[in-house]
C-alpha atoms as a PDB file:
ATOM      1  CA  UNK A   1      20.168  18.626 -21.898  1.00  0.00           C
ATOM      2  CA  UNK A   2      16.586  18.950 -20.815  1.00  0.00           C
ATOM      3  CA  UNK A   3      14.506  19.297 -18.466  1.00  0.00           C
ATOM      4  CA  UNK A   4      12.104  16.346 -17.727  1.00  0.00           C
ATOM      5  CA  UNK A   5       8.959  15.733 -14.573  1.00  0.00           C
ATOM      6  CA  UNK A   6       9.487  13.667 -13.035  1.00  0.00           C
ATOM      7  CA  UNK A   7       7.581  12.014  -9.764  1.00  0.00           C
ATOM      8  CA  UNK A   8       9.045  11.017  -6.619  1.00  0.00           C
ATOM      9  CA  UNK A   9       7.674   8.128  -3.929  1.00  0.00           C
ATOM     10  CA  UNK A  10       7.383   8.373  -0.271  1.00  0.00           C
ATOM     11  CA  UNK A  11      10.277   6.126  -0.007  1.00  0.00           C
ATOM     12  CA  UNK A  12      12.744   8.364  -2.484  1.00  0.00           C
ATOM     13  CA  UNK A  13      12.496   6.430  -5.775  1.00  0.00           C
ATOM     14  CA  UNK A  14      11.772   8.598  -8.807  1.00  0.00           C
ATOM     15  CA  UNK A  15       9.402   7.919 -11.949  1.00  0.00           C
ATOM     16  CA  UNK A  16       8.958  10.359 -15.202  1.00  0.00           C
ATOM     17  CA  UNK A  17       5.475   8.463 -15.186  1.00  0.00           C
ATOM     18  CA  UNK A  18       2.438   9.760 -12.685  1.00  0.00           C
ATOM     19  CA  UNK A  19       0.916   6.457 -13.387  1.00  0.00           C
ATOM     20  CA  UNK A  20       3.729   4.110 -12.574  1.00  0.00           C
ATOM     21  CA  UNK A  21       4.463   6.613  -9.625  1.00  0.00           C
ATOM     22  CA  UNK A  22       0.990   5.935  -7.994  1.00  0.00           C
ATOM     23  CA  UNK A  23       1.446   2.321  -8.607  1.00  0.00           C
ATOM     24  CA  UNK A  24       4.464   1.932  -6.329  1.00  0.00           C
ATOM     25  CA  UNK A  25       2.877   4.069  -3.657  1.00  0.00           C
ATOM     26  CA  UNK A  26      -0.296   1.443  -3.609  1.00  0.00           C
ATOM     27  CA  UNK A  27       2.681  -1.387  -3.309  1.00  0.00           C
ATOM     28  CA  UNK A  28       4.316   0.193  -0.444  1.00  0.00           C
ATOM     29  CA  UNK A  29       0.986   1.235   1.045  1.00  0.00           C
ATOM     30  CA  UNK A  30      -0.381  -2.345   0.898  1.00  0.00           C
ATOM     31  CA  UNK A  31       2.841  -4.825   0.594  1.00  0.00           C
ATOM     32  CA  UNK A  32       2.363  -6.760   3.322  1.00  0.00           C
ATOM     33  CA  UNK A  33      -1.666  -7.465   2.932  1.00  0.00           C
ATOM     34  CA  UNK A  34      -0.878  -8.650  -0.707  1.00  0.00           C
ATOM     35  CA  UNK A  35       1.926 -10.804   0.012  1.00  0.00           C
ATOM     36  CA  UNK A  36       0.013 -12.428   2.810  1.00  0.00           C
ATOM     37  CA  UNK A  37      -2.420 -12.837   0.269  1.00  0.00           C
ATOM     38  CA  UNK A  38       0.128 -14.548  -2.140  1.00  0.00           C
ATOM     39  CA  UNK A  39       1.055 -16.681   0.527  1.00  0.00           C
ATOM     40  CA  UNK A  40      -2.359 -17.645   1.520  1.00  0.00           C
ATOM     41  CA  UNK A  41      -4.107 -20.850   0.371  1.00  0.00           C
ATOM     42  CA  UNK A  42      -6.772 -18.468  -1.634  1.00  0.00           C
ATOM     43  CA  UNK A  43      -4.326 -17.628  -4.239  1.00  0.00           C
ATOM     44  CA  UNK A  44      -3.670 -20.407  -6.949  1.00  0.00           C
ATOM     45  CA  UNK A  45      -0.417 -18.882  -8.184  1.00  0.00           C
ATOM     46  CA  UNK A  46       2.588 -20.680  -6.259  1.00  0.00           C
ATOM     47  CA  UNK A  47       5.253 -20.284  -9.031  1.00  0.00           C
ATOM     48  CA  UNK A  48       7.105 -17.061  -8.737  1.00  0.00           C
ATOM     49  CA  UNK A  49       6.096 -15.893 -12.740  1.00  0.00           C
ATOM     50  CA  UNK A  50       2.330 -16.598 -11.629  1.00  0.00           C
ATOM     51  CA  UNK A  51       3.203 -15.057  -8.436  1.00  0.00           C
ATOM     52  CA  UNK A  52       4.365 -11.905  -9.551  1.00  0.00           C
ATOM     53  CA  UNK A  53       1.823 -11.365 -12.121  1.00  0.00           C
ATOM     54  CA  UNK A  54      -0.823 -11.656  -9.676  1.00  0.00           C
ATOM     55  CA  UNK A  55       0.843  -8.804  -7.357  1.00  0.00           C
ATOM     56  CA  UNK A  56       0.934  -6.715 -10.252  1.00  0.00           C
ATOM     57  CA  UNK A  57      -2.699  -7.010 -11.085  1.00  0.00           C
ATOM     58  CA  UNK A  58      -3.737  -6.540  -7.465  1.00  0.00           C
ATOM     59  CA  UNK A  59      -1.462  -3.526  -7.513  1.00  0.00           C
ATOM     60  CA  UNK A  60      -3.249  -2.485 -11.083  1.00  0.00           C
ATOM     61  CA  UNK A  61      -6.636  -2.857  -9.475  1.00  0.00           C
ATOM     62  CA  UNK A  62      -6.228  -1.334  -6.056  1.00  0.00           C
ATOM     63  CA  UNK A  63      -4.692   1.577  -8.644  1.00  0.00           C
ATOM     64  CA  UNK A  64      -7.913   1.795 -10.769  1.00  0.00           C
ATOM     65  CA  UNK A  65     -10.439   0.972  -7.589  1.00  0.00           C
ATOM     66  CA  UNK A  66      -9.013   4.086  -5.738  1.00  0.00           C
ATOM     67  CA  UNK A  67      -9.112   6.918  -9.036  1.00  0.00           C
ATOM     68  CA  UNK A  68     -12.575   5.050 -10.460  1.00  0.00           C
ATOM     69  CA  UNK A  69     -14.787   4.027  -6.931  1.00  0.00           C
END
């Protein structure tokens, strides 16, 4: 056995990555602004790959905007 870090979300879930960590908390900080986003005519990607792709990179750039701005 070992020991591992690990990093733990407002809403209980657990990551051994920082990164992927801070991720989620952006997603459950900003959930419903992006999917009203998805589900606004201003996003092009209606099929549910294109869909979720998008989320991630708005996730991705809210994630880099907040440690780089």
């Amino acid at each position: 056995m070992k020991t591992i870090q690990a990093f733990q979300t407002t809403d209980g879930k657990v990551f051994t990555s920082e990164e992927e960590a801070k991720k989620h908390e952006i997603f459950l900080s900003q959930h419903d602004v992006i999917d009203n986003f998805l589900k606004s005519h201003l996003n092009n990607y209606i099929a549910l790959p294109q869909k979720s792709i998008a989320r991630q990179a708005i996730i991705n750039w809210e994630t880099w905007k907040k440690e780089n701005a």
